[in-house]
C-alpha atoms as a PDB file:
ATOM      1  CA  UNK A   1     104.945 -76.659  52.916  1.00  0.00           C
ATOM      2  CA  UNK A   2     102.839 -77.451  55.489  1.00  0.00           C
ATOM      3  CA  UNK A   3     102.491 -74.315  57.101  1.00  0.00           C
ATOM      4  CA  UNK A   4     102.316 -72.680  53.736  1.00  0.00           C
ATOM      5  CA  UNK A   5      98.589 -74.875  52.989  1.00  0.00           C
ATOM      6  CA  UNK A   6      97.637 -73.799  56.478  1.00  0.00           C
ATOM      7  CA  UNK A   7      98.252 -69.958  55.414  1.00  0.00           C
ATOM      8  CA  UNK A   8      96.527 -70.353  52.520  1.00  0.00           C
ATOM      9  CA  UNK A   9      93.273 -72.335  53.891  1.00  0.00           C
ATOM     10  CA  UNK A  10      93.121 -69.800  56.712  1.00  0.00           C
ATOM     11  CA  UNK A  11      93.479 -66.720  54.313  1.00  0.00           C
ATOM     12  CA  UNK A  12      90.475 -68.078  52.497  1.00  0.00           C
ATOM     13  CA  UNK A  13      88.648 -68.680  55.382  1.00  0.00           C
ATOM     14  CA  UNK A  14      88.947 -65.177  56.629  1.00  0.00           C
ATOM     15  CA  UNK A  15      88.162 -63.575  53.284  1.00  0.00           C
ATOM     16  CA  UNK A  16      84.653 -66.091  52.917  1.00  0.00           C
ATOM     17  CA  UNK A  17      83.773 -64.473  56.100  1.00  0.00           C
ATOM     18  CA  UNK A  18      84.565 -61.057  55.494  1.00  0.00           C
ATOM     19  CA  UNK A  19      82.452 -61.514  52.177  1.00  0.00           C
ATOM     20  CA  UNK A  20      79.561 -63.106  54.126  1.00  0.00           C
ATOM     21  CA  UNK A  21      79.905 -60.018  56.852  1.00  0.00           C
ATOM     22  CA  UNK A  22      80.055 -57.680  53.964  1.00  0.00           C
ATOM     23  CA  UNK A  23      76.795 -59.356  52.167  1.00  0.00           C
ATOM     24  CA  UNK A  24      75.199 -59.267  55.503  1.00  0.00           C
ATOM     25  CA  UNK A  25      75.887 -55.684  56.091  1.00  0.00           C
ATOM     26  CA  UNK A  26      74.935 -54.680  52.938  1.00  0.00           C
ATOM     27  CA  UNK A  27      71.724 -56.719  52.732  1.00  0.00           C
ATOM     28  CA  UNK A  28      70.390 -55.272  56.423  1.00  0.00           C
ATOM     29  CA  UNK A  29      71.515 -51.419  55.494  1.00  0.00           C
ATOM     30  CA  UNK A  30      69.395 -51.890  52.165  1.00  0.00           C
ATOM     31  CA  UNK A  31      66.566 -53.342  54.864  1.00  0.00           C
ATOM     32  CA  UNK A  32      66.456 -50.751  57.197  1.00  0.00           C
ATOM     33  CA  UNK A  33      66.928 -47.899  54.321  1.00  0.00           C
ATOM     34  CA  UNK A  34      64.198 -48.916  51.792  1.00  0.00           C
ATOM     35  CA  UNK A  35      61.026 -47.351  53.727  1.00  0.00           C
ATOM     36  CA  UNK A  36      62.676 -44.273  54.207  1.00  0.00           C
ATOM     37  CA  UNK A  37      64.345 -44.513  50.483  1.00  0.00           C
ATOM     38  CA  UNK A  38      60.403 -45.198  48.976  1.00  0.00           C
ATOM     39  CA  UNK A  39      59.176 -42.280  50.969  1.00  0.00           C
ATOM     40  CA  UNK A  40      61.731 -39.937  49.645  1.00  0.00           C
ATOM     41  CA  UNK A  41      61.090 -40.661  46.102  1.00  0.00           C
ATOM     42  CA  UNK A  42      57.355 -40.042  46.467  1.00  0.00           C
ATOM     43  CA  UNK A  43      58.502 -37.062  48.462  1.00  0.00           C
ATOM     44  CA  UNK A  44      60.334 -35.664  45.220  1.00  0.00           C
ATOM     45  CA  UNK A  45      57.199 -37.367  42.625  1.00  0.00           C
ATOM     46  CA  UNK A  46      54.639 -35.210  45.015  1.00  0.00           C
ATOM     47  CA  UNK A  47      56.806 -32.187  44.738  1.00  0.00           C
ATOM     48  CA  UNK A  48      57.462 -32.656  41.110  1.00  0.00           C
ATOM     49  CA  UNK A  49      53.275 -33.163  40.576  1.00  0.00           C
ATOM     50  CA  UNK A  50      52.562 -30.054  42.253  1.00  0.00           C
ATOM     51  CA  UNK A  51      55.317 -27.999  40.433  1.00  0.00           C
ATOM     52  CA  UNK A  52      52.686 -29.117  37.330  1.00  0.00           C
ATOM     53  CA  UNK A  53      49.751 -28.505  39.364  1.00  0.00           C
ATOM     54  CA  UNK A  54      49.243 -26.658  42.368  1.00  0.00           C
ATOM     55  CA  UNK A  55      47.846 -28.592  45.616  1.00  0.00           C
ATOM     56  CA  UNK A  56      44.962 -25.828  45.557  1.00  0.00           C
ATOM     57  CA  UNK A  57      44.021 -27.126  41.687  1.00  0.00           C
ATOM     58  CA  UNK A  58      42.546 -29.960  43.255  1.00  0.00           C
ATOM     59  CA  UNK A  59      41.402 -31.873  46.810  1.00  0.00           C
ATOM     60  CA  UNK A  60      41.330 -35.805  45.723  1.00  0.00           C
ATOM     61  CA  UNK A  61      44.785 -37.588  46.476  1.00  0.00           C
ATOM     62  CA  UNK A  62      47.041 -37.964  43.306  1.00  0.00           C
ATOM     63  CA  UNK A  63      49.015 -41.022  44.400  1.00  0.00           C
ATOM     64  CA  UNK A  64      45.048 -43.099  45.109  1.00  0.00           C
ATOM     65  CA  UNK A  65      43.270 -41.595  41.629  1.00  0.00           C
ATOM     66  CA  UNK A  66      45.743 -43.280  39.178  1.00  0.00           C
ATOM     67  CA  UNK A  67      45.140 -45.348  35.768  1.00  0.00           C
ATOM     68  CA  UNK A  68      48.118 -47.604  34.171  1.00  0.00           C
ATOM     69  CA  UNK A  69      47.962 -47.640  30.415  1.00  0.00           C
ATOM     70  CA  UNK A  70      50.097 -49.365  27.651  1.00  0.00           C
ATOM     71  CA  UNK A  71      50.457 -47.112  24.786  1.00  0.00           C
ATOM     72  CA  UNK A  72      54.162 -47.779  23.627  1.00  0.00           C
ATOM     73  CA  UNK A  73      53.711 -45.387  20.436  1.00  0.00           C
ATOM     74  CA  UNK A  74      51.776 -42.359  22.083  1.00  0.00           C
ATOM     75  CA  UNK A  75      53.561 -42.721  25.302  1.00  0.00           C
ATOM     76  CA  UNK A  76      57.086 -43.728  24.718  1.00  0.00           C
ATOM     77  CA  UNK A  77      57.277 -46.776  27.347  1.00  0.00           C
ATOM     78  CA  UNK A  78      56.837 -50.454  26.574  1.00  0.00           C
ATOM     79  CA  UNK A  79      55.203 -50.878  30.270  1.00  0.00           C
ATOM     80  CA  UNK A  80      52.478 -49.256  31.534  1.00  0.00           C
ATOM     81  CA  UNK A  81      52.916 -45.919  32.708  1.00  0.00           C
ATOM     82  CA  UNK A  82      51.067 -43.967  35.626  1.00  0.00           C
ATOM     83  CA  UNK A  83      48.768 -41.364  34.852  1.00  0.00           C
ATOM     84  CA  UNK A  84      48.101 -39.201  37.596  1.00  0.00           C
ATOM     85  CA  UNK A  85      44.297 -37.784  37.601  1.00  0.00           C
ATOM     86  CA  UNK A  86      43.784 -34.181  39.227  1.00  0.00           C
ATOM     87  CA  UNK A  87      39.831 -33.534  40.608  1.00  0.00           C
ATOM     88  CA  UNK A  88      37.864 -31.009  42.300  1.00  0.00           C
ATOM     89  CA  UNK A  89      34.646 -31.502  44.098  1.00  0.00           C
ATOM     90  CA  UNK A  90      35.081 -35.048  42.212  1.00  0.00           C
ATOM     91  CA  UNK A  91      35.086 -33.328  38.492  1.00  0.00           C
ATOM     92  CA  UNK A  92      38.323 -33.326  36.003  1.00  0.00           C
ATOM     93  CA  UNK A  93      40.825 -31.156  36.810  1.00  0.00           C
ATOM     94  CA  UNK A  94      43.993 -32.231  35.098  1.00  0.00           C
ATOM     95  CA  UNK A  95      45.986 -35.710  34.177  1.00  0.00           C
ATOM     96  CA  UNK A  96      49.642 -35.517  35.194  1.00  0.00           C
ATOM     97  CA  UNK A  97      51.415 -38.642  32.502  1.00  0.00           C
ATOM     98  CA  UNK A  98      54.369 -40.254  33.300  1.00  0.00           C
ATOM     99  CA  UNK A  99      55.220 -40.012  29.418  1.00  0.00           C
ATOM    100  CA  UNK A 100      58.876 -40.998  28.226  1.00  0.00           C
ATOM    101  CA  UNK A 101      60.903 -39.806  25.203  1.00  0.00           C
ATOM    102  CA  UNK A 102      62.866 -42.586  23.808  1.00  0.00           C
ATOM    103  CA  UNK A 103      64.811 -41.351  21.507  1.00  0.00           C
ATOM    104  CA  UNK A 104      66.962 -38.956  23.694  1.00  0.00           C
ATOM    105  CA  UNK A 105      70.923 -38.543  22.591  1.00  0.00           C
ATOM    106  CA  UNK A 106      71.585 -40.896  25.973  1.00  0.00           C
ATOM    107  CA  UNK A 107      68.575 -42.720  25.802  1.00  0.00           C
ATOM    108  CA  UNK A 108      65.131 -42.263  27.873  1.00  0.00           C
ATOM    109  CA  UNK A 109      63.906 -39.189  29.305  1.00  0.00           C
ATOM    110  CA  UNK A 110      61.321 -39.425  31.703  1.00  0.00           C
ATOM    111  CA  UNK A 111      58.880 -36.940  31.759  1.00  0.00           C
ATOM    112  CA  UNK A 112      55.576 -36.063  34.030  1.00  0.00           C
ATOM    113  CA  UNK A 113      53.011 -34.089  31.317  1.00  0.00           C
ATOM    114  CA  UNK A 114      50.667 -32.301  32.804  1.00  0.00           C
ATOM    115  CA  UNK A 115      47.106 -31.867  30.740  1.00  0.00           C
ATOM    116  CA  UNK A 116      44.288 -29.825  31.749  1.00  0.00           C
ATOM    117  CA  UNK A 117      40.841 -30.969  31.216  1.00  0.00           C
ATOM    118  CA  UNK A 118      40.542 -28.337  28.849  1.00  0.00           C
ATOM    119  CA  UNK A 119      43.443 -30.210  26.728  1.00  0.00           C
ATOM    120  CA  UNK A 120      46.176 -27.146  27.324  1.00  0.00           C
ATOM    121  CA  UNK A 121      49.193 -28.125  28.978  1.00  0.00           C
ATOM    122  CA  UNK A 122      49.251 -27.459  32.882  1.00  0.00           C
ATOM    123  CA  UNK A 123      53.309 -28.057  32.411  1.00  0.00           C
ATOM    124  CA  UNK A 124      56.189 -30.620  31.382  1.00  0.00           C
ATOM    125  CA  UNK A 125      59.052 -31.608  33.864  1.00  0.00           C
ATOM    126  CA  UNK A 126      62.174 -33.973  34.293  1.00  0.00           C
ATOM    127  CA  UNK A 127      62.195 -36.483  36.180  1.00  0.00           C
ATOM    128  CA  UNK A 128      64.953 -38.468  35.270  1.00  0.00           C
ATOM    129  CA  UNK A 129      67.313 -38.707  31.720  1.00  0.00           C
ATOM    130  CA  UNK A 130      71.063 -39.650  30.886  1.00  0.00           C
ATOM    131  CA  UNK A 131      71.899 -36.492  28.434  1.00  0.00           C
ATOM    132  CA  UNK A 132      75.051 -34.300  28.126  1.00  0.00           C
ATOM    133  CA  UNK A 133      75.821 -32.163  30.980  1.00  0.00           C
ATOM    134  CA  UNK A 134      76.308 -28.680  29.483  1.00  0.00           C
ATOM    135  CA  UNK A 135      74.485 -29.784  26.890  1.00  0.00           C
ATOM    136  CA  UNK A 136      71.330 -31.755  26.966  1.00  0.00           C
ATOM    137  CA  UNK A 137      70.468 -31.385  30.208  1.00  0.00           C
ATOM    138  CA  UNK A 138      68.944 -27.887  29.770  1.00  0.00           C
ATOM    139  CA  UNK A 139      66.332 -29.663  29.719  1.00  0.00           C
ATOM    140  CA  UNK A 140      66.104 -29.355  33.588  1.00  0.00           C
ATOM    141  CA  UNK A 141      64.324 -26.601  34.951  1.00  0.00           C
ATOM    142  CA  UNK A 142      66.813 -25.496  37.446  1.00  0.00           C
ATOM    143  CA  UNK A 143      69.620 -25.500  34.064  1.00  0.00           C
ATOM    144  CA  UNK A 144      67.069 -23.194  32.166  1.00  0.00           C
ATOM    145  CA  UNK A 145      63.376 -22.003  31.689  1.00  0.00           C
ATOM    146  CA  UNK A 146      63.395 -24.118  28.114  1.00  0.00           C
ATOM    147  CA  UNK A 147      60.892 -26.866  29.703  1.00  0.00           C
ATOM    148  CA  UNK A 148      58.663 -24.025  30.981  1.00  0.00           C
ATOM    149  CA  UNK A 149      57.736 -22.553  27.393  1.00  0.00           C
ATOM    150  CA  UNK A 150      55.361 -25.708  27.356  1.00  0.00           C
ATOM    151  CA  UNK A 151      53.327 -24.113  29.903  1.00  0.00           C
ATOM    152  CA  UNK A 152      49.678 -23.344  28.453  1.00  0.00           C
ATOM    153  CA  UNK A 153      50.406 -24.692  24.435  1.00  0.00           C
ATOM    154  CA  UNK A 154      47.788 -27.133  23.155  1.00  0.00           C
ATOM    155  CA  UNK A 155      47.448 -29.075  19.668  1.00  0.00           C
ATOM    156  CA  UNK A 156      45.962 -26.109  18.440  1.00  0.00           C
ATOM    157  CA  UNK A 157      48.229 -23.490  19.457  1.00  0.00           C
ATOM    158  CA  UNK A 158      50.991 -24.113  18.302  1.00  0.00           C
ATOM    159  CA  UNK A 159      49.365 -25.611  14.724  1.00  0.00           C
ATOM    160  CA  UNK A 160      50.415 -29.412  13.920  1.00  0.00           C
ATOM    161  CA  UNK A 161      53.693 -27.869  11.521  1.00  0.00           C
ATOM    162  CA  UNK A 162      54.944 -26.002  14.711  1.00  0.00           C
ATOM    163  CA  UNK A 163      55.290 -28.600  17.348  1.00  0.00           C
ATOM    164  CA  UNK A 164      58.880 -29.606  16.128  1.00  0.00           C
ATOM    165  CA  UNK A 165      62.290 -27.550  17.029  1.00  0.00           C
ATOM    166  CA  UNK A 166      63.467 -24.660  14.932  1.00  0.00           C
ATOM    167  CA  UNK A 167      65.682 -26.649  12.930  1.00  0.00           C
ATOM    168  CA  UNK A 168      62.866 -28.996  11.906  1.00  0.00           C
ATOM    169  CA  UNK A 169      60.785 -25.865  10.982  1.00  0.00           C
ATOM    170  CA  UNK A 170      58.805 -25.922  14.146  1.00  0.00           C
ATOM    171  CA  UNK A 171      58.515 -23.201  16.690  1.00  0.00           C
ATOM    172  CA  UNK A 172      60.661 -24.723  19.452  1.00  0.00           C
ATOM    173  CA  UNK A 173      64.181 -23.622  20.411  1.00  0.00           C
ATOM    174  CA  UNK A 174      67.099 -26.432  19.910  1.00  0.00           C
ATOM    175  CA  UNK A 175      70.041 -26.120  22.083  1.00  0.00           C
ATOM    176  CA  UNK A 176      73.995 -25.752  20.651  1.00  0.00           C
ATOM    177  CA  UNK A 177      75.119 -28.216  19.930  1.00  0.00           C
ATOM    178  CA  UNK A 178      72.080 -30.786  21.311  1.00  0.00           C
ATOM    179  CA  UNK A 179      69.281 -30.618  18.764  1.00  0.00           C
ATOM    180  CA  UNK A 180      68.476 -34.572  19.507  1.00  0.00           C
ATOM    181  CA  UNK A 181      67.717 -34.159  22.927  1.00  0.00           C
ATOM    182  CA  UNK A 182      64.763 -30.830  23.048  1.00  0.00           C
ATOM    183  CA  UNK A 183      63.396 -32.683  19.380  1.00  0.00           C
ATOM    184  CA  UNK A 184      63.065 -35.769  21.402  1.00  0.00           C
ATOM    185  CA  UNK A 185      61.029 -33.750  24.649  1.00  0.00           C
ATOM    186  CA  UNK A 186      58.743 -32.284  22.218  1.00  0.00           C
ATOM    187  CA  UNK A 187      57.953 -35.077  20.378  1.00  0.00           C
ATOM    188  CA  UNK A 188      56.921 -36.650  23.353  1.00  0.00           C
ATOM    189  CA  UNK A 189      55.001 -33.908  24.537  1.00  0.00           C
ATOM    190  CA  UNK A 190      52.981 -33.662  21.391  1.00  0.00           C
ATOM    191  CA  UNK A 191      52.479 -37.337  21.311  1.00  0.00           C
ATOM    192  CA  UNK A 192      50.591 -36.992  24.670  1.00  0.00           C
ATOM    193  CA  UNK A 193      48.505 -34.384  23.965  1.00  0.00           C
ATOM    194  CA  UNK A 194      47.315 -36.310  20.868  1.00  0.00           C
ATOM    195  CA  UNK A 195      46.610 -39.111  23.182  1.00  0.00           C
ATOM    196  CA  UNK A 196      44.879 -37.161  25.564  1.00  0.00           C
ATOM    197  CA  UNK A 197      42.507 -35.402  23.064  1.00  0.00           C
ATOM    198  CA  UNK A 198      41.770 -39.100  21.658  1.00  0.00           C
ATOM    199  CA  UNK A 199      41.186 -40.884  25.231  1.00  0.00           C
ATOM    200  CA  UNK A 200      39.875 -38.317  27.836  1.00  0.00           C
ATOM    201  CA  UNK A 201      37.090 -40.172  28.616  1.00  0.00           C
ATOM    202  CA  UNK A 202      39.039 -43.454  29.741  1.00  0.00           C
ATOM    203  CA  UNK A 203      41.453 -41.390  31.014  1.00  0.00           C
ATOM    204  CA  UNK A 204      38.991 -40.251  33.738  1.00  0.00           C
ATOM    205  CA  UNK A 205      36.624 -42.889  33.736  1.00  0.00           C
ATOM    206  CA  UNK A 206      36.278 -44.272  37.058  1.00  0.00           C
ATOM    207  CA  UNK A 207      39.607 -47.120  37.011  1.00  0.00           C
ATOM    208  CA  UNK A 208      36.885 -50.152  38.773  1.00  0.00           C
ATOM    209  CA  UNK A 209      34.551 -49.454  35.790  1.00  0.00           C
ATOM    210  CA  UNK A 210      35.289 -51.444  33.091  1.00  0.00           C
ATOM    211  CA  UNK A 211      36.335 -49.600  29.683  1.00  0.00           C
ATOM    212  CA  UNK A 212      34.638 -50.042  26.230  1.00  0.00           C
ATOM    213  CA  UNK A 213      36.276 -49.459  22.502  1.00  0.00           C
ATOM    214  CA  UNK A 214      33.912 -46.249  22.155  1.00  0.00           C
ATOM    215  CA  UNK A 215      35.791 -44.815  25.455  1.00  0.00           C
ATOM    216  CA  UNK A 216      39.361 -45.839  24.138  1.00  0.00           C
ATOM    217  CA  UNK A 217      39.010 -44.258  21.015  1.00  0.00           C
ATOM    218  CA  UNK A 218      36.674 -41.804  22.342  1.00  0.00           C
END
């Protein structure tokens, strides 16, 4: 019986240690991995922003020109998301959001819009959703050219009527059997726009200047 106890105690001895050596392990690979993890997701965000926008569109550095705003109806998020502002020879080139479509068949899909000054769309990509493979996720550029026919609309063109899918008598292409997931993208894409053309002045005022009501419904 005695021996048995002693089994025991040392079994759980040996498997508290392996736990702590496991934790420890764990804990120092995540330390010695999270620079280089952090530098490859800006990595892919860079590559993604200059998909949008090409590096000659502008000469200011996208990550260092940036504005946070909280608009949880325009903008789909319910924290503030980055917008990414594009200049040349320090005038507006383009604002890159970091817009989200909640109402995906999975749930959110994360989207970087890019606006010209102009208010036509530089270009919409993925950068991150949970929809159907096969299915939804045509919404990726390398699983079709769907997400490119965004390139160059604005609100006028197509008219208010058009920026829905086919099926909701708008101008957009659905997928088979995944309507939910390209109505959701456009709707979010719209949305933007709208919010552009009603902020562009805050949106590129200078972020240590402080912003007034005529600017943020300007």
């Amino acid at each position: 019986m005695k021996a048995l106890m002693r089994n025991m105690i040392i079994s759980a001895l040996l498997l508290g240690l392996f736990a702590v050596a496991g934790t420890a392990i764990v804990s120092l690979t995540f330390d010695l991995t999270r620079d280089t993890i952090a530098d490859m997701e800006r990595e892919y965000l860079l590559n993604s922003l200059h998909i949008i926008l090409a590096e000659n569109e502008h000469d200011n550095d996208l990550f260092s020109d940036t504005r946070q705003l909280l608009a949880p109806q325009q903008l789909g998020s319910k924290k503030p998301i980055t917008v990414y502002r594009a200049r040349k020879a320090g005038k507006p080139v383009a604002a890159v959001f970091s817009s989200v479509a909640p109402d995906g068949y999975n749930g959110d899909i994360h989207l970087l819009v890019g606006v010209y000054a102009d208010g036509s769309l530089a270009g919409v990509r993925v950068l991150k959703h949970l929809e159907t493979p096969g299915l939804g996720d045509r919404i990726e550029a390398d699983r079709s050219d769907w997400i490119l026919g965004f390139d160059g609309l604005t609100l006028r063109h197509p008219d208010n009527k058009g920026w829905a899918v086919k099926k909701d008598g708008g101008s957009f292409d659905q997928f088979t059997g995944a309507t939910i997931t390209p109505r959701a993208v456009v709707k979010a894409v719209h949305k933007t726009l709208l919010y552009f053309q009603q902020n562009r002045q805050m949106i590129f005022a200078p972020t240590e200047q402080p912003i007034t009501q005529e600017q943020v419904h300007g």
